[in-house]
Protein backbone atom coordinates (compact mmCIF):
# COMPACT_ATOMS: atom_id res chain seq x y z
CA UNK A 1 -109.83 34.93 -81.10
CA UNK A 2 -107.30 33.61 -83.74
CA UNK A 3 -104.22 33.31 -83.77
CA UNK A 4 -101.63 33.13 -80.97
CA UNK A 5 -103.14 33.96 -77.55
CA UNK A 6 -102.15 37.53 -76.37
CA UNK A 7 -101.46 38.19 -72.77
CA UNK A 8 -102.05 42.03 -73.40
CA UNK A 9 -103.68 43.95 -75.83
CA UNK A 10 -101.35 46.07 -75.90
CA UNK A 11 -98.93 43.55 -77.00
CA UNK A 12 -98.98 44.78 -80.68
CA UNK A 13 -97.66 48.62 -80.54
CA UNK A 14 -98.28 48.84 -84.08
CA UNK A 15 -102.19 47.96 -83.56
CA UNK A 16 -101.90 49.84 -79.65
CA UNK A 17 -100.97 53.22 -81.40
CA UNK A 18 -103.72 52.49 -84.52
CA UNK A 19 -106.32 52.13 -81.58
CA UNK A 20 -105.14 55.35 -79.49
CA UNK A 21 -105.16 57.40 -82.96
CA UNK A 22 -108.76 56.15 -83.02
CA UNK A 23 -110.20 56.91 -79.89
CA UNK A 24 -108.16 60.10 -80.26
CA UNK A 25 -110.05 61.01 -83.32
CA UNK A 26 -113.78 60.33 -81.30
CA UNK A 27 -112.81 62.90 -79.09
CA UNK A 28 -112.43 65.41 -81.83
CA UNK A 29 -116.17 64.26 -83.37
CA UNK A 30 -117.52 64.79 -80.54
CA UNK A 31 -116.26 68.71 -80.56
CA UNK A 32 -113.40 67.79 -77.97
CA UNK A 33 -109.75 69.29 -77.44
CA UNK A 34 -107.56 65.91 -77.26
CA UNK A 35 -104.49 67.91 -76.26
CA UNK A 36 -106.46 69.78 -73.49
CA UNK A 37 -104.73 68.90 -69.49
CA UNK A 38 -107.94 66.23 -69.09
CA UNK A 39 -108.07 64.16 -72.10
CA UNK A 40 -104.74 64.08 -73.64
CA UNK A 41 -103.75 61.02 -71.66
CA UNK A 42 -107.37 59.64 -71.75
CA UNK A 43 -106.65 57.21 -74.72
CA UNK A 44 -104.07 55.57 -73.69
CA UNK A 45 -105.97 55.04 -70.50
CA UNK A 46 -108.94 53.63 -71.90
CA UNK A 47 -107.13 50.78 -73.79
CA UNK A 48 -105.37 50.31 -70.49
CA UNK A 49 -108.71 49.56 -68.76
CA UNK A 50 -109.31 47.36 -71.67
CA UNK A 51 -106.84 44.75 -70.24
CA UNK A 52 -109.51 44.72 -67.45
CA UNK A 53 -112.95 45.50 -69.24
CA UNK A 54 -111.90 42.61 -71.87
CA UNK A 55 -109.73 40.55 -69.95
CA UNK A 56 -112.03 37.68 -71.38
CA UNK A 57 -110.62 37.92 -74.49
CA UNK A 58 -106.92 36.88 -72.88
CA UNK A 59 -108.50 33.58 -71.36
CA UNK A 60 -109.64 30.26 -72.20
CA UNK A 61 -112.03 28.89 -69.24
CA UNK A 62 -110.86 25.19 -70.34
CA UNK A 63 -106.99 26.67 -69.24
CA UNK A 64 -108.72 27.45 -65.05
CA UNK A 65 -111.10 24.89 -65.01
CA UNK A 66 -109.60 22.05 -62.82
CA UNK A 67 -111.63 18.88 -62.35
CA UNK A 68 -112.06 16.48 -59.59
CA UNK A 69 -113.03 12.75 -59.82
CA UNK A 70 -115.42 12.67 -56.91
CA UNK A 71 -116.71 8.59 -56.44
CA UNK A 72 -117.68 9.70 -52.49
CA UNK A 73 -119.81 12.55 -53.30
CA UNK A 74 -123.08 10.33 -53.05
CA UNK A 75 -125.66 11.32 -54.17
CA UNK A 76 -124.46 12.36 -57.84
CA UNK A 77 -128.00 14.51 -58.37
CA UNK A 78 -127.40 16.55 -55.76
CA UNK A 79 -127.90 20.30 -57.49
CA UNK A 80 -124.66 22.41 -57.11
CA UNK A 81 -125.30 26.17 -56.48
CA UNK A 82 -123.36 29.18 -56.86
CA UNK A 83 -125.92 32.37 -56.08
CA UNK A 84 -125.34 35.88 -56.37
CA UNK A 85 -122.40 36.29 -58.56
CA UNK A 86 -121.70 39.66 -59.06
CA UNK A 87 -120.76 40.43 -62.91
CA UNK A 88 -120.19 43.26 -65.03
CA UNK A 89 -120.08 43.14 -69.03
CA UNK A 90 -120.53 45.40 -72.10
CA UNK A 91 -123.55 45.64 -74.18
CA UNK A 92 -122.13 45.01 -78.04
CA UNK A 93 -124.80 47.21 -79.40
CA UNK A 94 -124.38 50.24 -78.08
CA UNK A 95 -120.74 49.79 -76.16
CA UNK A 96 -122.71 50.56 -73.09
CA UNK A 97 -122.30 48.55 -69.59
CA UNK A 98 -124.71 46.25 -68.09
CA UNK A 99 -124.23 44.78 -63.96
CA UNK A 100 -126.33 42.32 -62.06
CA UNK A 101 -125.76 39.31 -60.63
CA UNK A 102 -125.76 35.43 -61.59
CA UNK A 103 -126.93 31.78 -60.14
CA UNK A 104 -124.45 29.02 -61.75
CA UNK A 105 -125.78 25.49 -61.04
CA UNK A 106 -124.88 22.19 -61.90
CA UNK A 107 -125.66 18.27 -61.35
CA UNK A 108 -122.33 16.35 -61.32
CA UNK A 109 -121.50 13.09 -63.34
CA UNK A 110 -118.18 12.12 -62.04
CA UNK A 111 -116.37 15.00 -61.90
CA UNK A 112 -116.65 18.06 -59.54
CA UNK A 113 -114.90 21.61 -59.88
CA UNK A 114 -113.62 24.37 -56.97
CA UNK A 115 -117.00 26.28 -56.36
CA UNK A 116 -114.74 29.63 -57.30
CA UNK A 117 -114.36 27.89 -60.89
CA UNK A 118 -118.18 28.69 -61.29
CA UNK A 119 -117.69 32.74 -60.83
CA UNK A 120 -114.36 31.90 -62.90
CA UNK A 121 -116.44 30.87 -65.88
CA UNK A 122 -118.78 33.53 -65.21
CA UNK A 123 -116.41 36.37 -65.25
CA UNK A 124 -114.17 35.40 -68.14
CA UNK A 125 -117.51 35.47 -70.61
CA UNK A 126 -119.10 38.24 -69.22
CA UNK A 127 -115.84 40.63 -69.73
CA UNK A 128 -116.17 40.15 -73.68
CA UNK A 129 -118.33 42.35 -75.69
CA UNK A 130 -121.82 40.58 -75.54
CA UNK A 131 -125.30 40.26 -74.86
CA UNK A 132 -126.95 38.85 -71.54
CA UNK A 133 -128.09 35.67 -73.44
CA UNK A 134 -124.83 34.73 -74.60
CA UNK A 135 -123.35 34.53 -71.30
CA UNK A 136 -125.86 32.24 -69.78
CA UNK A 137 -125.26 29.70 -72.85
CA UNK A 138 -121.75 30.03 -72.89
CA UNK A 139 -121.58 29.44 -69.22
CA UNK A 140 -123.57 26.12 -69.32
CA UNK A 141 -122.09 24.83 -72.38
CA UNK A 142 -118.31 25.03 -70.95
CA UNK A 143 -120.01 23.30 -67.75
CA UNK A 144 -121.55 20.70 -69.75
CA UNK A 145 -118.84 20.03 -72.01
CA UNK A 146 -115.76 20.42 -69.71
CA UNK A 147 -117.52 18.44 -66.81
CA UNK A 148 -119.89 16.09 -68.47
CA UNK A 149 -122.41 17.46 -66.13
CA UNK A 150 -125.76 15.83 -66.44
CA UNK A 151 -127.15 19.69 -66.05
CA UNK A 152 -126.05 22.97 -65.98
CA UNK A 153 -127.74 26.82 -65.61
CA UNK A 154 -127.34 30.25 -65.79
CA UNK A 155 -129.90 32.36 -64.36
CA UNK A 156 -128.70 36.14 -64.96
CA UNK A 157 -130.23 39.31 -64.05
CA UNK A 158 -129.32 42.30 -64.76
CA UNK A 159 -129.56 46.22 -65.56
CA UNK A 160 -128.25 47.70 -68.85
CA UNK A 161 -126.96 51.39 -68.78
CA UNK A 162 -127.92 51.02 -72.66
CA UNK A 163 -131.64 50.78 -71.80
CA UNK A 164 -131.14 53.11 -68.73
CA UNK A 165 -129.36 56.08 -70.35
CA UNK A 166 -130.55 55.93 -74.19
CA UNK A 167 -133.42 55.15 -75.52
CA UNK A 168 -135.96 54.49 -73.78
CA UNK A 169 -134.55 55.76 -70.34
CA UNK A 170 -135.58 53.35 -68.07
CA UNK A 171 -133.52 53.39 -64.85
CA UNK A 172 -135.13 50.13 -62.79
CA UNK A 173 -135.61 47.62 -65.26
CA UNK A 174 -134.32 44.41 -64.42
CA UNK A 175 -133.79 42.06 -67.95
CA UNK A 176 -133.63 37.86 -66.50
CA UNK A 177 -132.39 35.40 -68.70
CA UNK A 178 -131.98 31.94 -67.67
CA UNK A 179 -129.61 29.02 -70.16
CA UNK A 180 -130.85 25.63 -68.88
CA UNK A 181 -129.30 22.52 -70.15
CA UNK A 182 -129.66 18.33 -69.53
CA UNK A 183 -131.82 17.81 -66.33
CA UNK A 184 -132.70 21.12 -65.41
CA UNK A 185 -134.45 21.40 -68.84
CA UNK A 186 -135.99 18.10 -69.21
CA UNK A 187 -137.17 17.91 -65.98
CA UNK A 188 -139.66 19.62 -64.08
CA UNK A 189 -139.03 18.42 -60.66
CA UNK A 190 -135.22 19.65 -60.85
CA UNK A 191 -135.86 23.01 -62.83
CA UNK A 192 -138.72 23.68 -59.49
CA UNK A 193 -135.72 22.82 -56.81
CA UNK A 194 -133.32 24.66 -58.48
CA UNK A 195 -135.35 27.91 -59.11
CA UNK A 196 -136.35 27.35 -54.86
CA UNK A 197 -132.90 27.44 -53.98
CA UNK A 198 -131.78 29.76 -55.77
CA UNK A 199 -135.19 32.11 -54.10
């Protein structure tokens, strides 16, 4: 995003009422009555679950990640696991939603963060129009970057309504994607205890 940061997208009532016209105007191409009883508050609600859809557009992960100098926490390769996040995002091809679940690792350096901070991350990428890979190398790069970590990974599965509804109709696919970065990439031993935890 550019600019000042917004703490609402509906912060700009000029651009709000452009975007209610708009989804307003989809109803009618799809041979819909906007003004009927059902739909002719539906716009304005569907920005308004915006604020929560694309809350990751309103957030900076540097602004909740808080840090802690850890010299006790011995040893400092000890792998750092977070399993099982549930996530929800939006497929930017098709608009469509896609849910599974995520394993956030990392290897401290120095520095340690609240175990929370790892879903944190998580969720403020995944609730941005994207794609499954994105999330996984956004998520490790903040880790790396913000912590110093000497690893970081991502390990997402999940199911995509875009695949399941559309195309080619598949309802139990599963796509996995995994972002591995420092240790967990370069080495073997670490990338095999990591992927036994997290099984």
């Amino acid at each position: 995003m550019s600019g000042k940061k917004k703490n609402s997208f509906s912060e700009d009532k000029k651009k709000y009422q452009e975007v209610v016209a708009a989804i307003t105007n989809i109803f009618e191409y799809l041979g819909e009555n906007p003004t009927r009883e059902g739909l002719k508050e539906s716009p304005a609600r569907i920005v308004k679950s915006w604020e929560r859809l694309f809350g990751g557009y309103l957030q900076d992960p540097k602004d909740v990640l808080t840090t802690f100098k850890e010299d006790n926490v011995v040893p400092f390769n000890q792998i750092i696991l977070l399993k099982d996040i549930e996530f929800y995002s939006t497929c930017e091809h098709h608009f469509q939603p896609f849910i599974g679940k995520a394993h956030v690792a990392y290897i401290p350096e120095n520095k340690v963060i609240g175990i929370s901070k790892l879903a944190r991350i998580l969720e403020i990428y995944a609730r941005r129009l994207q794609i499954q890979e994105r999330i996984g190398n956004q998520v490790t790069e903040t880790i790396m970057t913000v912590l110093g970590a000497k690893a970081a990974a991502c390990i997402i599965e999940a199911k995509h309504l875009c695949m399941a509804s559309r195309g080619v109709e598949k309802q139990n696919s599963i796509m996995v994607t995994s972002s591995l970065k420092g240790t967990f990439l370069e080495n073997p031993k670490s990338r095999q205890e990591l992927m036994s935890l997290i099984k």
